[in-house]
PDB file of N, CA and C in Angstrom:
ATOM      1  N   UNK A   1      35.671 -83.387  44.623  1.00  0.00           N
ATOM      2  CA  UNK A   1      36.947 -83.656  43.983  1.00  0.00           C
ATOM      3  C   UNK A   1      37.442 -85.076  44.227  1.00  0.00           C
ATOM      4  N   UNK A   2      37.079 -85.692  45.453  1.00  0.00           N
ATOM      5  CA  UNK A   2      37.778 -87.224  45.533  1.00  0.00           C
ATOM      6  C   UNK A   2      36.377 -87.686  46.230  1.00  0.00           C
ATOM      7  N   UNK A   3      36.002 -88.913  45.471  1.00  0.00           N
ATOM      8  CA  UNK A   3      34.407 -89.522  45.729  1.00  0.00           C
ATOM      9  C   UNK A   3      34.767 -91.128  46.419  1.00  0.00           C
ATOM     10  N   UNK A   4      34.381 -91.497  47.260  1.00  0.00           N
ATOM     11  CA  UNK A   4      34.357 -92.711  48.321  1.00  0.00           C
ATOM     12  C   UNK A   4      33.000 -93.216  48.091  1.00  0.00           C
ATOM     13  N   UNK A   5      33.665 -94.589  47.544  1.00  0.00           N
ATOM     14  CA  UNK A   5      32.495 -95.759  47.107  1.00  0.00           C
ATOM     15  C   UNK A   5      32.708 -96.567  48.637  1.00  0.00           C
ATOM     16  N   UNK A   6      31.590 -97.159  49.053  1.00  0.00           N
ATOM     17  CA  UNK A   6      31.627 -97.850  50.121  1.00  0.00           C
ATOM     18  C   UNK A   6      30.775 -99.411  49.141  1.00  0.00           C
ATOM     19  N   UNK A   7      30.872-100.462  50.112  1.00  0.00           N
ATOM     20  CA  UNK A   7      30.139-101.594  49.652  1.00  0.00           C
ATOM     21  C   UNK A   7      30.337-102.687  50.876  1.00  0.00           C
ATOM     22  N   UNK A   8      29.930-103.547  50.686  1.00  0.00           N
ATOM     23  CA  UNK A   8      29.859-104.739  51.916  1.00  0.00           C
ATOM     24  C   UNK A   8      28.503-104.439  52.902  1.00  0.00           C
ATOM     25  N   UNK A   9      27.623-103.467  52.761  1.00  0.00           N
ATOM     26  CA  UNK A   9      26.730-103.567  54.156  1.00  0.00           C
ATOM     27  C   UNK A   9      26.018-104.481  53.546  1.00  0.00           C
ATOM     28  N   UNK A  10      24.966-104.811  54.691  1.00  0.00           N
ATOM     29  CA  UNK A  10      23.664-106.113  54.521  1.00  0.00           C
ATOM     30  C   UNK A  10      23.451-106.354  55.806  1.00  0.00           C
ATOM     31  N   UNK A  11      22.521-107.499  55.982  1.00  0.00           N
ATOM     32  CA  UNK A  11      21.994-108.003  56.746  1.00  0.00           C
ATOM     33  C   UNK A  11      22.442-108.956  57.468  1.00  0.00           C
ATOM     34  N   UNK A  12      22.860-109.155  59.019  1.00  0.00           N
ATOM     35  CA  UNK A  12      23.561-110.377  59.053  1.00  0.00           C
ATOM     36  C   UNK A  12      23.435-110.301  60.993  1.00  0.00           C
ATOM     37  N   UNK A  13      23.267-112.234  61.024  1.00  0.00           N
ATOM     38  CA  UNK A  13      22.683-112.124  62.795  1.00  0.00           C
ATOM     39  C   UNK A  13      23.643-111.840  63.442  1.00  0.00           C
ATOM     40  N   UNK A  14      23.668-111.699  64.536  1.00  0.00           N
ATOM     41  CA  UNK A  14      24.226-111.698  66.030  1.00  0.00           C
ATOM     42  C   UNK A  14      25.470-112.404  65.697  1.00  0.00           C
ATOM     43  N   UNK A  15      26.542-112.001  66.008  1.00  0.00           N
ATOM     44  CA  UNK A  15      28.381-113.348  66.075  1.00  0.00           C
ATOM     45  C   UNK A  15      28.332-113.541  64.338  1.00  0.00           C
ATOM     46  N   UNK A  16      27.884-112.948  63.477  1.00  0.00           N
ATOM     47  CA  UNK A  16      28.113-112.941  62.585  1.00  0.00           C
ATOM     48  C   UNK A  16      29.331-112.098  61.878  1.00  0.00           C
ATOM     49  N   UNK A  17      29.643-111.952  60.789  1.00  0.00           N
ATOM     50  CA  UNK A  17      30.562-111.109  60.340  1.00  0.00           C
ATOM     51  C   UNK A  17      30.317-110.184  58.909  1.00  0.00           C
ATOM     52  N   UNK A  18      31.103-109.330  58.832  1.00  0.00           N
ATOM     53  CA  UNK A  18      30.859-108.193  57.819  1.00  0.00           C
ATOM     54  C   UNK A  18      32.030-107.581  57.208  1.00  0.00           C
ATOM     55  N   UNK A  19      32.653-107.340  56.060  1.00  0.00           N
ATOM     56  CA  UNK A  19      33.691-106.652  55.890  1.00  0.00           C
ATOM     57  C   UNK A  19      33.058-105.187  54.975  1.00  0.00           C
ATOM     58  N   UNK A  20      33.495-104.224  55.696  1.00  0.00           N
ATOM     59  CA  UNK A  20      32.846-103.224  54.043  1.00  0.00           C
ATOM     60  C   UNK A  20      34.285-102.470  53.563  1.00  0.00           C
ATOM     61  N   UNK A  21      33.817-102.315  52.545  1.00  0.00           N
ATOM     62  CA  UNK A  21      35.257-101.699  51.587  1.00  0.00           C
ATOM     63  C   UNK A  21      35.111-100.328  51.214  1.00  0.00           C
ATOM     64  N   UNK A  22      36.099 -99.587  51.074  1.00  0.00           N
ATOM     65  CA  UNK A  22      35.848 -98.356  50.910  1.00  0.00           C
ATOM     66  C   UNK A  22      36.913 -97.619  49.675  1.00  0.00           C
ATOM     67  N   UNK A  23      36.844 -97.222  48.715  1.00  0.00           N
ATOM     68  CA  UNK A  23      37.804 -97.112  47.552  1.00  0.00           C
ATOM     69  C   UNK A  23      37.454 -95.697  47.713  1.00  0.00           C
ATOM     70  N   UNK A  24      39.024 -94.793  47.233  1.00  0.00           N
ATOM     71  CA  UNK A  24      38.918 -93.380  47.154  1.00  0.00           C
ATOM     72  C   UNK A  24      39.267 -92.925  45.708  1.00  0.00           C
ATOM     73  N   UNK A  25      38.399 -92.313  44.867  1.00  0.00           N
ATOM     74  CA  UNK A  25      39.191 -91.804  43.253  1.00  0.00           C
ATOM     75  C   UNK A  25      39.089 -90.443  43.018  1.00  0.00           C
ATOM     76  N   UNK A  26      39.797 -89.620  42.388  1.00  0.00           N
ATOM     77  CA  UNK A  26      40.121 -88.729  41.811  1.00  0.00           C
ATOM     78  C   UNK A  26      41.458 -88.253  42.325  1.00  0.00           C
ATOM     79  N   UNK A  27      41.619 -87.103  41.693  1.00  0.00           N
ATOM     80  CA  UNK A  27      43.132 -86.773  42.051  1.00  0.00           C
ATOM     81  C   UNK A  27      43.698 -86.277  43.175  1.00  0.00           C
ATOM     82  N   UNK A  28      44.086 -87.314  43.907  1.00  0.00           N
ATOM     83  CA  UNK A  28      44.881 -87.912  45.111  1.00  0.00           C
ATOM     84  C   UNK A  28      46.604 -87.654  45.072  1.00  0.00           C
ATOM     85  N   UNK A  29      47.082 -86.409  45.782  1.00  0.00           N
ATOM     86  CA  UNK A  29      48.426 -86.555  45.687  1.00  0.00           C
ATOM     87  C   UNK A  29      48.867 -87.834  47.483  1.00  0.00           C
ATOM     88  N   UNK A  30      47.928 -87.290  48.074  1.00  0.00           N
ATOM     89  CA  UNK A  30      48.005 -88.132  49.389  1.00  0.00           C
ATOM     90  C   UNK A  30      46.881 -88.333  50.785  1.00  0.00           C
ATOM     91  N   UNK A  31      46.680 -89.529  50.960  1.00  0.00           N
ATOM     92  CA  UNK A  31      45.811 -89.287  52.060  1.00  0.00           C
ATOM     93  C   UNK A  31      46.153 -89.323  53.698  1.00  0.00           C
ATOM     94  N   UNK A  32      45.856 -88.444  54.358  1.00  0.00           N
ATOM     95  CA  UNK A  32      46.664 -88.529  55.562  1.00  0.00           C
ATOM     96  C   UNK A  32      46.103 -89.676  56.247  1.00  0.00           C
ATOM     97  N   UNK A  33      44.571 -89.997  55.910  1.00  0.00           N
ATOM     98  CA  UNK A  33      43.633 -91.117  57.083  1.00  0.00           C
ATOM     99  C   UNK A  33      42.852 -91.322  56.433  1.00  0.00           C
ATOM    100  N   UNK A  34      42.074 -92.592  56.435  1.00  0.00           N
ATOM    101  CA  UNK A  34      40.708 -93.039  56.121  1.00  0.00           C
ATOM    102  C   UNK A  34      40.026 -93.705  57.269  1.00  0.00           C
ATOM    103  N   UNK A  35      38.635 -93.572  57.623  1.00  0.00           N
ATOM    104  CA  UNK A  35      38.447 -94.417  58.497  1.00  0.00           C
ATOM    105  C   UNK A  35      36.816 -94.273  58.254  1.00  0.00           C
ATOM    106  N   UNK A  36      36.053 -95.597  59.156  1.00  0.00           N
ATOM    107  CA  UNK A  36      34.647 -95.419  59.448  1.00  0.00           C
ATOM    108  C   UNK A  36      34.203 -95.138  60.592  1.00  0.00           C
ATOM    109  N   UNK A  37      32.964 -94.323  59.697  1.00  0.00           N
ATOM    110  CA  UNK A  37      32.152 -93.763  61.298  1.00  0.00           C
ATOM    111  C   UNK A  37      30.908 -94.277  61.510  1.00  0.00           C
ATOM    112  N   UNK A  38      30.061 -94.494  62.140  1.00  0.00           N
ATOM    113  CA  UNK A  38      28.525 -94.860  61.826  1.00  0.00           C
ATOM    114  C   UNK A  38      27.527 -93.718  63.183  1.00  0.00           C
ATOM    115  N   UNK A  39      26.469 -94.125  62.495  1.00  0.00           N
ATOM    116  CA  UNK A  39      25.151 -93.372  62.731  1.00  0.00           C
ATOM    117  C   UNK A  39      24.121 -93.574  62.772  1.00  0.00           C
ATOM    118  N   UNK A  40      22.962 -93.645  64.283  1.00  0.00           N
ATOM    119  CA  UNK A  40      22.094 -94.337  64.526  1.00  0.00           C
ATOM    120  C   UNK A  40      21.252 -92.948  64.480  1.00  0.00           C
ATOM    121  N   UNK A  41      19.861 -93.176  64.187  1.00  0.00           N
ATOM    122  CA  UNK A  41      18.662 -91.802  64.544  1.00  0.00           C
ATOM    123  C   UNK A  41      18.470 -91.311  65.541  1.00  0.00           C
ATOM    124  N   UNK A  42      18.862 -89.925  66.009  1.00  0.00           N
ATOM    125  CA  UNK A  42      19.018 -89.542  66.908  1.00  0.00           C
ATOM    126  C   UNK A  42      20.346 -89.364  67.727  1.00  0.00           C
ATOM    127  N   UNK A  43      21.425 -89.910  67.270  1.00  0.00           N
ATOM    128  CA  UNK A  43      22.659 -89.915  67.823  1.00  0.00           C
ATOM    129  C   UNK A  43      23.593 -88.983  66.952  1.00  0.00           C
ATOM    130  N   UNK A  44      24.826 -88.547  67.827  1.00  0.00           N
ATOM    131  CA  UNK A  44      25.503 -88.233  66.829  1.00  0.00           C
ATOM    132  C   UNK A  44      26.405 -89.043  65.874  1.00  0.00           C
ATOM    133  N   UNK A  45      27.069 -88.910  65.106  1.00  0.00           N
ATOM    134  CA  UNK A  45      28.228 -89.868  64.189  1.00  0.00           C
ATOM    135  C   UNK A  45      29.373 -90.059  65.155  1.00  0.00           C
ATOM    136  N   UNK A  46      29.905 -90.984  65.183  1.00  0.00           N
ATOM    137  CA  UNK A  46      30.717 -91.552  65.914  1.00  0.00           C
ATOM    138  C   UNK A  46      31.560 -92.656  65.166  1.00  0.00           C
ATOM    139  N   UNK A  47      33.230 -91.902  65.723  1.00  0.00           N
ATOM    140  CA  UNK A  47      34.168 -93.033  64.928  1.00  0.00           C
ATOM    141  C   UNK A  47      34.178 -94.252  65.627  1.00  0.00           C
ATOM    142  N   UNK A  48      34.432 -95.043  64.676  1.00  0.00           N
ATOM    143  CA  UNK A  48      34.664 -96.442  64.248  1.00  0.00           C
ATOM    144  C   UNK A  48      35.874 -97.131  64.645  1.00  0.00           C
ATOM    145  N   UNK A  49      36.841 -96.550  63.646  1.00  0.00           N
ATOM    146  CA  UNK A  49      37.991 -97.041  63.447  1.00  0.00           C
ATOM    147  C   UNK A  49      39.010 -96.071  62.240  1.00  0.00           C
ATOM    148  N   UNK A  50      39.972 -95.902  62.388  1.00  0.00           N
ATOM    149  CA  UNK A  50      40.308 -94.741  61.632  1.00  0.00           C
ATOM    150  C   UNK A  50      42.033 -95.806  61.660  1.00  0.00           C
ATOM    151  N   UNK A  51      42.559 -95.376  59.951  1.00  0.00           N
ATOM    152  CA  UNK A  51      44.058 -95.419  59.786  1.00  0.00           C
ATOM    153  C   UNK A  51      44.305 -94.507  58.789  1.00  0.00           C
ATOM    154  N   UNK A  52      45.753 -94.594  59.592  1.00  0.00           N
ATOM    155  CA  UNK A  52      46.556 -93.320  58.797  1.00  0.00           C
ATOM    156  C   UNK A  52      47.509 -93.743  58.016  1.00  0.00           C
ATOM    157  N   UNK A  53      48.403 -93.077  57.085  1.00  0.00           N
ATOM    158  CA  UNK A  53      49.224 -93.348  55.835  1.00  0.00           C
ATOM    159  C   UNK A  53      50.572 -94.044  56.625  1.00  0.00           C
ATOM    160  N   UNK A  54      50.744 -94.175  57.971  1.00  0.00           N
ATOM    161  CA  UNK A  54      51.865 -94.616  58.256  1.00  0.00           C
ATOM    162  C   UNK A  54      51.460 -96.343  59.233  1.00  0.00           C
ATOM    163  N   UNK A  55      50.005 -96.418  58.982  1.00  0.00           N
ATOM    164  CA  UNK A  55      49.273 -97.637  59.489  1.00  0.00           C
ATOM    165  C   UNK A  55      49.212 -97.720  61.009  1.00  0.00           C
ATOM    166  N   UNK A  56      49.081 -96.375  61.469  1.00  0.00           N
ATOM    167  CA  UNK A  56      48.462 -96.377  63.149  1.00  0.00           C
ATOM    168  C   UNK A  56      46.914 -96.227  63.053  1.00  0.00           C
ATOM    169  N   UNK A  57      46.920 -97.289  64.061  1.00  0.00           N
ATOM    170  CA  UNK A  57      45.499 -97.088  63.855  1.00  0.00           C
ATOM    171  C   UNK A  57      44.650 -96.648  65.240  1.00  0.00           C
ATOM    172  N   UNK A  58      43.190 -96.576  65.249  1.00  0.00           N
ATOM    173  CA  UNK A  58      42.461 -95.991  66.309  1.00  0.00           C
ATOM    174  C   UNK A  58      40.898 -96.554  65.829  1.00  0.00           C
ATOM    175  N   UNK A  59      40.782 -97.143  67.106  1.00  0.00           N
ATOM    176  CA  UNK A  59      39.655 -98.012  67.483  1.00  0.00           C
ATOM    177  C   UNK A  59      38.550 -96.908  68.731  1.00  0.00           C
ATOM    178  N   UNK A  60      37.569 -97.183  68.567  1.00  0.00           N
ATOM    179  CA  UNK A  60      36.326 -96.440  69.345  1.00  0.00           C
ATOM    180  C   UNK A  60      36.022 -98.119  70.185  1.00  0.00           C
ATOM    181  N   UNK A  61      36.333 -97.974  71.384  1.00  0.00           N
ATOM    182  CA  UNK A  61      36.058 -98.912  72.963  1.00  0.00           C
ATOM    183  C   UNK A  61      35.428 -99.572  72.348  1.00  0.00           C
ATOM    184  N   UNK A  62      33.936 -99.830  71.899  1.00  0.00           N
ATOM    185  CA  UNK A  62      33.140-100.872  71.979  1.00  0.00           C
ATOM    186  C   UNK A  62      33.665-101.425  70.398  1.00  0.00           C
ATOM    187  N   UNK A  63      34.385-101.307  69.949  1.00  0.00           N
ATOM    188  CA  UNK A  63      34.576-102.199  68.901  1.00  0.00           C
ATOM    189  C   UNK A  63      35.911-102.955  68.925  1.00  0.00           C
ATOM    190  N   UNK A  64      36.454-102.455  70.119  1.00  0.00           N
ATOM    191  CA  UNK A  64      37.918-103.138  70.114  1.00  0.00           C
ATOM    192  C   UNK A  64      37.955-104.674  70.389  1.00  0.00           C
ATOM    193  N   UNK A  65      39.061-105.505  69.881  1.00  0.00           N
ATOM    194  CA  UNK A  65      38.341-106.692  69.922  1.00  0.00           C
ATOM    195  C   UNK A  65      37.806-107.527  69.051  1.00  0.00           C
ATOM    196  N   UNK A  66      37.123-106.761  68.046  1.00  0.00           N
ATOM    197  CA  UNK A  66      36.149-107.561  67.276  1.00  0.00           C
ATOM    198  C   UNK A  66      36.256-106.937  65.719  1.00  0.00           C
ATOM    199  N   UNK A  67      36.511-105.594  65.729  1.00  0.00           N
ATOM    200  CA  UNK A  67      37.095-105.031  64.174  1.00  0.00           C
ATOM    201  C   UNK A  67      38.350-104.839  64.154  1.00  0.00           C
ATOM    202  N   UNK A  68      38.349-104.702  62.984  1.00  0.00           N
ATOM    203  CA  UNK A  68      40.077-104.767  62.335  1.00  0.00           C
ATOM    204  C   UNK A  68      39.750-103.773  61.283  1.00  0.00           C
ATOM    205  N   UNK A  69      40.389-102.541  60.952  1.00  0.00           N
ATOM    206  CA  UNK A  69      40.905-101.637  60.059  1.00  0.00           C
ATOM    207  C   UNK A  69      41.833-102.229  59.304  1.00  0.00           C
ATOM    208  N   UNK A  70      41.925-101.849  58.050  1.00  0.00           N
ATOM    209  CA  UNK A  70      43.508-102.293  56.860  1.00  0.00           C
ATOM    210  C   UNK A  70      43.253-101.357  55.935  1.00  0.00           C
ATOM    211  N   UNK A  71      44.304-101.357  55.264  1.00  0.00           N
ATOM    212  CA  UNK A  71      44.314-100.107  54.214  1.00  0.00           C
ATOM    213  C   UNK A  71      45.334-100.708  53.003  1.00  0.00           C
ATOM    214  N   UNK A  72      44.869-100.339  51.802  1.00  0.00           N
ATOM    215  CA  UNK A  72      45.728-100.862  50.722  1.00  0.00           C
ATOM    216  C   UNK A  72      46.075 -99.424  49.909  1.00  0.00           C
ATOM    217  N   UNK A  73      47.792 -98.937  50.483  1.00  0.00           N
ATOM    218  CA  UNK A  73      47.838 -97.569  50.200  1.00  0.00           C
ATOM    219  C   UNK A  73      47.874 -97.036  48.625  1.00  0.00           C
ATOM    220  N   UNK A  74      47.980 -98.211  47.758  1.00  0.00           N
ATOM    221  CA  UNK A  74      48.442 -98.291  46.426  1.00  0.00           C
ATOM    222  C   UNK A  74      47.013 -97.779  45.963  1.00  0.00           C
ATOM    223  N   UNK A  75      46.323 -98.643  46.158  1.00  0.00           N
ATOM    224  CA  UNK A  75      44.659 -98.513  45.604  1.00  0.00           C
ATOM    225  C   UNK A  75      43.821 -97.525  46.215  1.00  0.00           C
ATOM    226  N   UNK A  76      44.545 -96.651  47.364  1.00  0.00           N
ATOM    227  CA  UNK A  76      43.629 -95.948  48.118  1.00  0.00           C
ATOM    228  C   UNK A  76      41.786 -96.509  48.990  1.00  0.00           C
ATOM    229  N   UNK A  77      41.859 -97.932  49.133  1.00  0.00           N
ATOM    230  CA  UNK A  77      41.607 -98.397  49.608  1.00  0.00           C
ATOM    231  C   UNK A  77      41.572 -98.740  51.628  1.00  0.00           C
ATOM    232  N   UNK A  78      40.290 -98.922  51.957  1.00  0.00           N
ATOM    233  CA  UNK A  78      39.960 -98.986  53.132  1.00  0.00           C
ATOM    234  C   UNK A  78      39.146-100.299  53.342  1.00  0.00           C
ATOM    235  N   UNK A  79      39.603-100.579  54.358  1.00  0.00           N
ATOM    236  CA  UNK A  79      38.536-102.468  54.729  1.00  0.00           C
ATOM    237  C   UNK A  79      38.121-102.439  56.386  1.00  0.00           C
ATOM    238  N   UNK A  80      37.051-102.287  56.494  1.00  0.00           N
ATOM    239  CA  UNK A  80      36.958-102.811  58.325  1.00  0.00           C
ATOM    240  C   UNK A  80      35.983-104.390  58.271  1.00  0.00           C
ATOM    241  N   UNK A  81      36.856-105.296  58.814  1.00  0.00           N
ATOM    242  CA  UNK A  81      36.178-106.319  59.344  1.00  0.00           C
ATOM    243  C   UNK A  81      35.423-106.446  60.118  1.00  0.00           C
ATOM    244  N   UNK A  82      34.642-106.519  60.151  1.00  0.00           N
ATOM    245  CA  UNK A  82      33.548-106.473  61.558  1.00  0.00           C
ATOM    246  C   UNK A  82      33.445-108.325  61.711  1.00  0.00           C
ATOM    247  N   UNK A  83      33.675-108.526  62.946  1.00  0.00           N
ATOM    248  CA  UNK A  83      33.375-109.848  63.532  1.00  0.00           C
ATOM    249  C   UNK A  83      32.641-109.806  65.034  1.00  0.00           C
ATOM    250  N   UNK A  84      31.915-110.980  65.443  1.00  0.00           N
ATOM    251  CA  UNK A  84      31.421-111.290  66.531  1.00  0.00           C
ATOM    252  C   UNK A  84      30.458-109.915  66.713  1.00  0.00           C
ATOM    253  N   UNK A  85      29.142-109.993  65.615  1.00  0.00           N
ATOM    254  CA  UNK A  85      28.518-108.474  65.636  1.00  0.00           C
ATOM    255  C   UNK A  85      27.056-108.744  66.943  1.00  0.00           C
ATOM    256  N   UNK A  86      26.693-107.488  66.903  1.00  0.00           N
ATOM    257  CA  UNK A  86      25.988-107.336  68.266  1.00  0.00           C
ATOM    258  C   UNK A  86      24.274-106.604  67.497  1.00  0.00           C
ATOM    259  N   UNK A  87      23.912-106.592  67.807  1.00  0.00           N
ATOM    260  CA  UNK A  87      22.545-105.863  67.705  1.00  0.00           C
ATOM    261  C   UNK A  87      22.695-104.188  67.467  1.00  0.00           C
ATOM    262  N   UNK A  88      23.744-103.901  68.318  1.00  0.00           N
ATOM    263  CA  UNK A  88      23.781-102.614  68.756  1.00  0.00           C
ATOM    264  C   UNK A  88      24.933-101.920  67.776  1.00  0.00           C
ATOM    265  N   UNK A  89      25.237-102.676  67.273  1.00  0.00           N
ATOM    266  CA  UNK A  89      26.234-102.568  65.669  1.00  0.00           C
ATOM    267  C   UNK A  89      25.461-101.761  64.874  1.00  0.00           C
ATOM    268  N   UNK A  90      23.984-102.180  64.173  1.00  0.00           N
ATOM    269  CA  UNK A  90      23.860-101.823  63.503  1.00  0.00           C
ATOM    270  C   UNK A  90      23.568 -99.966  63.522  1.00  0.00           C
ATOM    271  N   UNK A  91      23.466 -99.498  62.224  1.00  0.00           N
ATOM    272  CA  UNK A  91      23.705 -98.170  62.006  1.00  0.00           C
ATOM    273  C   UNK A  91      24.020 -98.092  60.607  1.00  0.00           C
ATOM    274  N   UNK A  92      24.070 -97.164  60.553  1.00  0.00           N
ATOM    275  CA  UNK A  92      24.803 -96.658  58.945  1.00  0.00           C
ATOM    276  C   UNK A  92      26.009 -96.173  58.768  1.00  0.00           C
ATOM    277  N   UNK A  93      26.965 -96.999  58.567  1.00  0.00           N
ATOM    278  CA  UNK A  93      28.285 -97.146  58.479  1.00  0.00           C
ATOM    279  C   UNK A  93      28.661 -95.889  57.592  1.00  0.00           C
ATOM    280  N   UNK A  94      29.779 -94.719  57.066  1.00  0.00           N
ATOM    281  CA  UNK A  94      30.421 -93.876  56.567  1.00  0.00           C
ATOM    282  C   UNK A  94      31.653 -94.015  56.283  1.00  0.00           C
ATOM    283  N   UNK A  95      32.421 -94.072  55.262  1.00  0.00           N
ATOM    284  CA  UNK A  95      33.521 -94.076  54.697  1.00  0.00           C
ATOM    285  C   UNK A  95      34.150 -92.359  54.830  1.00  0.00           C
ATOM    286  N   UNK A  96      35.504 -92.421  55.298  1.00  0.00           N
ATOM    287  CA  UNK A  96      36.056 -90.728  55.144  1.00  0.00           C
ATOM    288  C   UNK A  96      37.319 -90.922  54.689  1.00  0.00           C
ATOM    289  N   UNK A  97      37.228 -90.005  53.928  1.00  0.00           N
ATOM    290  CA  UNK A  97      39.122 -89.932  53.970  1.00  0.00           C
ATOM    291  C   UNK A  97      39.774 -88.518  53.658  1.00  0.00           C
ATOM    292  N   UNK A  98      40.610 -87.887  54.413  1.00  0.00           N
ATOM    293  CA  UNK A  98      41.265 -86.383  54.474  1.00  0.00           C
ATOM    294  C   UNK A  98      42.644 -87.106  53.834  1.00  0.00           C
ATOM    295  N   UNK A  99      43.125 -85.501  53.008  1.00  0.00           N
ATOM    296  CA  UNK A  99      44.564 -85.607  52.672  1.00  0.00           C
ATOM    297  C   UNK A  99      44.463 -84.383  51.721  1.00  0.00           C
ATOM    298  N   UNK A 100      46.032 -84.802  50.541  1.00  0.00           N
ATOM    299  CA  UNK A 100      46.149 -83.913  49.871  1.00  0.00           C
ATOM    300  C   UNK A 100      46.134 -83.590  48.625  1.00  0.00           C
ATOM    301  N   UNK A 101      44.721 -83.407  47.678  1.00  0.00           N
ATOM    302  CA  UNK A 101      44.740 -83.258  46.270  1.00  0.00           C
ATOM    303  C   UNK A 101      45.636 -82.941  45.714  1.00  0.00           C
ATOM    304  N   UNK A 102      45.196 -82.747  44.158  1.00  0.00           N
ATOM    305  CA  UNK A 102      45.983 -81.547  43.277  1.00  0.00           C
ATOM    306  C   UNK A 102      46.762 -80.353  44.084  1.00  0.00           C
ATOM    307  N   UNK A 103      46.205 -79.793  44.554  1.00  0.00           N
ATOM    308  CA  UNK A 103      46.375 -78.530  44.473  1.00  0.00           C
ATOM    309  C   UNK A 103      45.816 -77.885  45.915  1.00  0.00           C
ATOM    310  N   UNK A 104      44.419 -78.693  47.093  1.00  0.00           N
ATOM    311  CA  UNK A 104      44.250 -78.480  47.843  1.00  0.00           C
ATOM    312  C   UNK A 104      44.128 -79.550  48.864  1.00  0.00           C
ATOM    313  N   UNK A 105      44.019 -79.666  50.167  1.00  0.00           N
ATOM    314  CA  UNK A 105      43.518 -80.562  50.735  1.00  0.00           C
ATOM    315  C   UNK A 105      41.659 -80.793  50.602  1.00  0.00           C
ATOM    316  N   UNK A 106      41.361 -81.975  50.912  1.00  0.00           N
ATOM    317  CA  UNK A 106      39.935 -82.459  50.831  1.00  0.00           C
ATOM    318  C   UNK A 106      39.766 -83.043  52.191  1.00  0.00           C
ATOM    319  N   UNK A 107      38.179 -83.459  52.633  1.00  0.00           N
ATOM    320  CA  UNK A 107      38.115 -84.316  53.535  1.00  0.00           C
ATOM    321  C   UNK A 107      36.289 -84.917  52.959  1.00  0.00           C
ATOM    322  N   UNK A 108      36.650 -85.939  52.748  1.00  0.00           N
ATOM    323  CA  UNK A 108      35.640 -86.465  51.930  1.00  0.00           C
ATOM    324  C   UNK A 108      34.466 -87.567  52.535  1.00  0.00           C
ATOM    325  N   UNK A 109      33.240 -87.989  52.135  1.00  0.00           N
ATOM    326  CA  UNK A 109      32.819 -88.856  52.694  1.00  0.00           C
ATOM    327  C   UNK A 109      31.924 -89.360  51.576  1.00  0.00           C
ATOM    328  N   UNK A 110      31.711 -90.876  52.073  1.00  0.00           N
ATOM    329  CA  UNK A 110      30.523 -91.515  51.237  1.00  0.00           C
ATOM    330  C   UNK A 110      29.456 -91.625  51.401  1.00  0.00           C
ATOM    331  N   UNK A 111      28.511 -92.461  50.954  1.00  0.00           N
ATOM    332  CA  UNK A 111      27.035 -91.857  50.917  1.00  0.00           C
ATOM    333  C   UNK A 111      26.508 -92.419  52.162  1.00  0.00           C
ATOM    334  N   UNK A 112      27.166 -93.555  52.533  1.00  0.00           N
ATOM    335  CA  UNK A 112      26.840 -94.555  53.292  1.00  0.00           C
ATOM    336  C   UNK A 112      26.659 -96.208  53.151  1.00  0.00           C
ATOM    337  N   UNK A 113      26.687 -96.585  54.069  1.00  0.00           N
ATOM    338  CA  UNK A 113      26.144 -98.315  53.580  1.00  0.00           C
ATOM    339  C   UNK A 113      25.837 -98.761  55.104  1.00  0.00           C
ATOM    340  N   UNK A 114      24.180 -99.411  55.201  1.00  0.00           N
ATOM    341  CA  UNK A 114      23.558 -99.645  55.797  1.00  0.00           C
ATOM    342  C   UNK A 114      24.275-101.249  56.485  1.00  0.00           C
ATOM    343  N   UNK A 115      24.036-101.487  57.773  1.00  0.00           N
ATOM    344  CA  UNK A 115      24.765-103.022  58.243  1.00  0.00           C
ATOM    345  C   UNK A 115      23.754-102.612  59.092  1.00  0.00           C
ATOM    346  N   UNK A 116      23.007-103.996  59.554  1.00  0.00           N
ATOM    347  CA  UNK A 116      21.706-104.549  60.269  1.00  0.00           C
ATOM    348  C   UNK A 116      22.258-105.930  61.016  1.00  0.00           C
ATOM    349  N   UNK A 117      22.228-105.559  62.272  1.00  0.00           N
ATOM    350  CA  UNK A 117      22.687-107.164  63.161  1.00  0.00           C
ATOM    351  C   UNK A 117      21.000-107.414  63.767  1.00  0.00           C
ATOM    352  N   UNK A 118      20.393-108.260  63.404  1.00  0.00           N
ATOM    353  CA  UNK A 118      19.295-109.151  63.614  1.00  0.00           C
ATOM    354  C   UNK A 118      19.321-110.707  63.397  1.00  0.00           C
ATOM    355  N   UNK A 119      18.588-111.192  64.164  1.00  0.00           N
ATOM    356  CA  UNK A 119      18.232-112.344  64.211  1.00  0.00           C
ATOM    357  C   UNK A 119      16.677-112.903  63.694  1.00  0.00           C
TER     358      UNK A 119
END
């Protein structure tokens, strides 16, 4: 019922930077949070960075510091900056966002988008 486009992953070295974007469509009466999670082989998924409709936000330890969450509530829009990246960054980044459709709540995710910190 509500589909999350992600975009911005790629390839990029060490102290480099990354922004990925995350857009939410269909019928959206409200979203309580959007945030990213990522996922290495063998691990479990693990948040990122997460904001909510009133712009509190929540950072996971090893990224504090260096990402930044924003949200553009009009567009249903999500942005994490990634700066000063590490090796150990990379993973496969996930877009989510919970709230309240038409008629039910959803909690949604995207397909993914790959980010690679190499040199």
């Amino acid at each position: 019922q509500v589909q999350l486009v992600e975009s911005g992953g790629g390839l990029v070295q060490p102290g480099g930077s990354l922004r990925l974007s995350c857009a939410a469509s269909g019928i959206i009466l409200s979203i309580k949070s959007m945030g990213w999670y990522r996922q290495v082989p063998g691990k479990q998924r693990e948040l990122v960075a997460a904001i909510t409709s009133g712009s509190s936000t929540n950072y996971a330890d090893s990224v504090k510091g260096r990402f930044t969450i924003s949200s553009d509530n009009a567009k249903n829009t999500v942005h994490l900056q990634m700066n000063s990246l590490k090796p150990e960054d990379t993973a496969v980044y996930y877009c989510n966002a919970n709230g309240l459709g038409l008629t039910r709540s959803f909690d949604s995710w995207g397909q993914g988008t790959q980010v690679t910190v190499s040199s």
